[in-house]
Protein backbone atom coordinates (compact mmCIF):
# COMPACT_ATOMS: atom_id res chain seq x y z
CA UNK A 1 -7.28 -51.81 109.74
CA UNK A 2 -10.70 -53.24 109.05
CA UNK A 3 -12.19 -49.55 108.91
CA UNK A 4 -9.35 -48.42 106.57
CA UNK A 5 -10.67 -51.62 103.93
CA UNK A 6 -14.29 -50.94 104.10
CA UNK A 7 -13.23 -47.53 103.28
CA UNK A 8 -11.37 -48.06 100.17
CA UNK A 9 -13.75 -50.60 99.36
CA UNK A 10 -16.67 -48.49 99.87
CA UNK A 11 -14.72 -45.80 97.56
CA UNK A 12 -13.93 -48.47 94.72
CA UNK A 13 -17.49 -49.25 94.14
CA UNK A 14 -19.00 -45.48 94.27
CA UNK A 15 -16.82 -44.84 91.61
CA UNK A 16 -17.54 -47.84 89.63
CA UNK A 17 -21.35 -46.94 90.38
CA UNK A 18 -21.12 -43.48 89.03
CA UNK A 19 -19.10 -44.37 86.17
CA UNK A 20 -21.32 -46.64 85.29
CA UNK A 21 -24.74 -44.68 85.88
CA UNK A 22 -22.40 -42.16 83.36
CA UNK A 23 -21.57 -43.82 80.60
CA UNK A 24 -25.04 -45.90 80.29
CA UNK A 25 -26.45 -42.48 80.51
CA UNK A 26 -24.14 -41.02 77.56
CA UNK A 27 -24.76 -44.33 75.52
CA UNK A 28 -28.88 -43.55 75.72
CA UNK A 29 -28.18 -40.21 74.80
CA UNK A 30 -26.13 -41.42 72.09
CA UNK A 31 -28.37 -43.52 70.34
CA UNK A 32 -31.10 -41.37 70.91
CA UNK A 33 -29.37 -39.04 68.49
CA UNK A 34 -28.23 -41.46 66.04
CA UNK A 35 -32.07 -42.18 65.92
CA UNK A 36 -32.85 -38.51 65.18
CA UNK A 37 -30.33 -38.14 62.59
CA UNK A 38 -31.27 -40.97 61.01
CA UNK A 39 -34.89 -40.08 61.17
CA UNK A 40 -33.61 -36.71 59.75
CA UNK A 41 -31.87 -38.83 56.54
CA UNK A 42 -35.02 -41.01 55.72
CA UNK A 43 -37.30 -38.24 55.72
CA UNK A 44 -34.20 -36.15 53.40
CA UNK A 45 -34.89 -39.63 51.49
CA UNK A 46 -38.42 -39.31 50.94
CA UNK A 47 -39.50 -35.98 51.14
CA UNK A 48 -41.57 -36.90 54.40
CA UNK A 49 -42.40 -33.45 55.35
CA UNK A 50 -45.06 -34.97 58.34
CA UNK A 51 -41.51 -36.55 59.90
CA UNK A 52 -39.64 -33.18 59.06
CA UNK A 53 -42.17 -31.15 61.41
CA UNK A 54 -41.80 -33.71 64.06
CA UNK A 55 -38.29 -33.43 64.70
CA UNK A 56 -37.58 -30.07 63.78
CA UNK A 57 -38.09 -27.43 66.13
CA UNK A 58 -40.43 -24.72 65.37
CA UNK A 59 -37.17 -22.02 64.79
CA UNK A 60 -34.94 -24.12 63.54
CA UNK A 61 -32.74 -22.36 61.40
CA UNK A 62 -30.66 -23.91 58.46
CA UNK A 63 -27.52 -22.49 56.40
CA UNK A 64 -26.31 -23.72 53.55
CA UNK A 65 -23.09 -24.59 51.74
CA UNK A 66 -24.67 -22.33 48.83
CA UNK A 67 -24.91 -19.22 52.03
CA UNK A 68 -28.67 -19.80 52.16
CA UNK A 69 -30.21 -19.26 55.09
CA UNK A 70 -33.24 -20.80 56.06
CA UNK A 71 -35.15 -19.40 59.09
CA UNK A 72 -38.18 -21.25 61.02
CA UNK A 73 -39.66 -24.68 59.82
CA UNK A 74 -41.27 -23.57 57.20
CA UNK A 75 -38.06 -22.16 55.20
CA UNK A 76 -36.03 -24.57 56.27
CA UNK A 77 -38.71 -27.74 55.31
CA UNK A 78 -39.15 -25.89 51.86
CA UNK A 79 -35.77 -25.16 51.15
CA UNK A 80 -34.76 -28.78 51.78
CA UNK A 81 -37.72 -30.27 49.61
CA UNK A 82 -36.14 -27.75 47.27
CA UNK A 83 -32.66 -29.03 47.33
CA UNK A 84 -33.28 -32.67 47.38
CA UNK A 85 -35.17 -31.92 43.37
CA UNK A 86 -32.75 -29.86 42.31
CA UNK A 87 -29.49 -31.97 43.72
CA UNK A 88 -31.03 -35.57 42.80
CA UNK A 89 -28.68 -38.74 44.63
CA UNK A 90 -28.38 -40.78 47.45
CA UNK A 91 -27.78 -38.48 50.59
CA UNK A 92 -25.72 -40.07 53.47
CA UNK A 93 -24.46 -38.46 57.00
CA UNK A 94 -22.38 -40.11 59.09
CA UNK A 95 -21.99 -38.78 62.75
CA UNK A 96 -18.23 -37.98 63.77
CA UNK A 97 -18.56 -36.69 66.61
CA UNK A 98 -20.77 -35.44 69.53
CA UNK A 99 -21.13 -33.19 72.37
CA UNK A 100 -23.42 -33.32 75.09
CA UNK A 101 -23.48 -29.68 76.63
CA UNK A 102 -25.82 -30.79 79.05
CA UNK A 103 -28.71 -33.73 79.37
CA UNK A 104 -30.92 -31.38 76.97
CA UNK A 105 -28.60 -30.18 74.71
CA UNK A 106 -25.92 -31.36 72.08
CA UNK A 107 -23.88 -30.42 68.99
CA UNK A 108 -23.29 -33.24 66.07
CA UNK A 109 -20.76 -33.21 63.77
CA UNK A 110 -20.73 -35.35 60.34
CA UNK A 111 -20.10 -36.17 56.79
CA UNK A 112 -22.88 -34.93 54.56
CA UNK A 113 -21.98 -37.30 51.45
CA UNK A 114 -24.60 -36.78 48.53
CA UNK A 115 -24.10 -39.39 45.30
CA UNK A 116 -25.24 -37.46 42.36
CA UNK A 117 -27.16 -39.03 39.56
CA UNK A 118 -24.25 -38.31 37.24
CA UNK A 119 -22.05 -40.65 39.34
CA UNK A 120 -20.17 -37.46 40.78
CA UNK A 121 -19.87 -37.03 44.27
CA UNK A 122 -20.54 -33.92 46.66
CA UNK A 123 -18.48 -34.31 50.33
CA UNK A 124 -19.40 -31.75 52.87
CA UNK A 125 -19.90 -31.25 56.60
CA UNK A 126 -22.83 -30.83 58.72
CA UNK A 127 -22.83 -29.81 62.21
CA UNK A 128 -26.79 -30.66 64.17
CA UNK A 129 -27.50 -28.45 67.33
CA UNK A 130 -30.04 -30.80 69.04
CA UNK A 131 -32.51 -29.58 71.90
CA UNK A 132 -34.15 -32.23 74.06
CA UNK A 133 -37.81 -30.63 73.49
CA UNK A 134 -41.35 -31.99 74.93
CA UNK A 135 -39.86 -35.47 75.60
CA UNK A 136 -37.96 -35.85 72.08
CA UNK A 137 -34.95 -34.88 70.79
CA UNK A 138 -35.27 -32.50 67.78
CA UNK A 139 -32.65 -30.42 65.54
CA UNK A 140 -32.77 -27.16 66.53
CA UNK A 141 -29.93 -26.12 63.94
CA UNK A 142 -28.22 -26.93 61.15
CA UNK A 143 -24.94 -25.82 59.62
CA UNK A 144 -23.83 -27.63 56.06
CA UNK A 145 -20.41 -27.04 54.97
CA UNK A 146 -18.06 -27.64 51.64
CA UNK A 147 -15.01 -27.89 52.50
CA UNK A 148 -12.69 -26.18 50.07
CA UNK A 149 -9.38 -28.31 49.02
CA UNK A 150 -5.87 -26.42 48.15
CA UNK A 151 -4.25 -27.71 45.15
């Protein structure tokens, strides 16, 4: 009887320890990528290129709602330097959703909201591939999307 308690007990608290190791694990990764995508925003914001190149990967790749595509980080920094003066406003994204493929890997999904000058509004989707690379996380990818409404 006592070996059939410590058993279960033993059981109940491996469990409880790898759950927990899990989800503090998840929650790092988490905010590690609501950093990056942040970072990715200000630097949007201010037309940092010097942050741009730091969390971009070298091949990232970028298309467009307008079917632009943008290969390497030189394309993709111009192009976006490019948009942000031509498509003046306040540029928001707000992460939906995540994926963790595996501890180096992950695909983001989130409103792309842009508040034009004019007071009109632009509501899209973006979807981040993320690569842990060198000891960062960096976006690897990304996918913009307008969504297009039936009447």
């Amino acid at each position: 009887m006592k070996n059939i308690f410590l058993t279960i007990i033993f059981n109940v608290l491996v469990t409880t320890f790898n759950y927990a190791q899990e989800a503090g694990t998840n929650n790092n990764l988490e905010q590690d990528i609501y950093s990056l995508i942040d970072k990715y925003s200000q630097a949007r914001e201010k037309n940092d290129t010097v942050l741009l190149k730091s969390i971009l990967t070298a091949e990232v790749d970028q298309l467009v709602s307008s079917g632009e595509w943008r290969k390497g980080i030189d394309a993709s920094i111009k192009g976006m330097l490019r948009s942000s003066e031509n498509n003046p406003g306040t540029r928001q994204i707000k992460i939906e959703k995540m994926r963790f493929i595996n501890s180096d890997f992950g695909i983001v999904d989130a409103r792309y909201e842009i508040k034009n000058t004019d007071g009109t509004e632009r509501n899209m989707w973006s979807t981040f591939i993320v690569v842990y690379d060198v000891g960062m996380w960096k976006i690897t990818a990304i996918r913009n999307m307008l969504p297009s409404r039936r009447q």
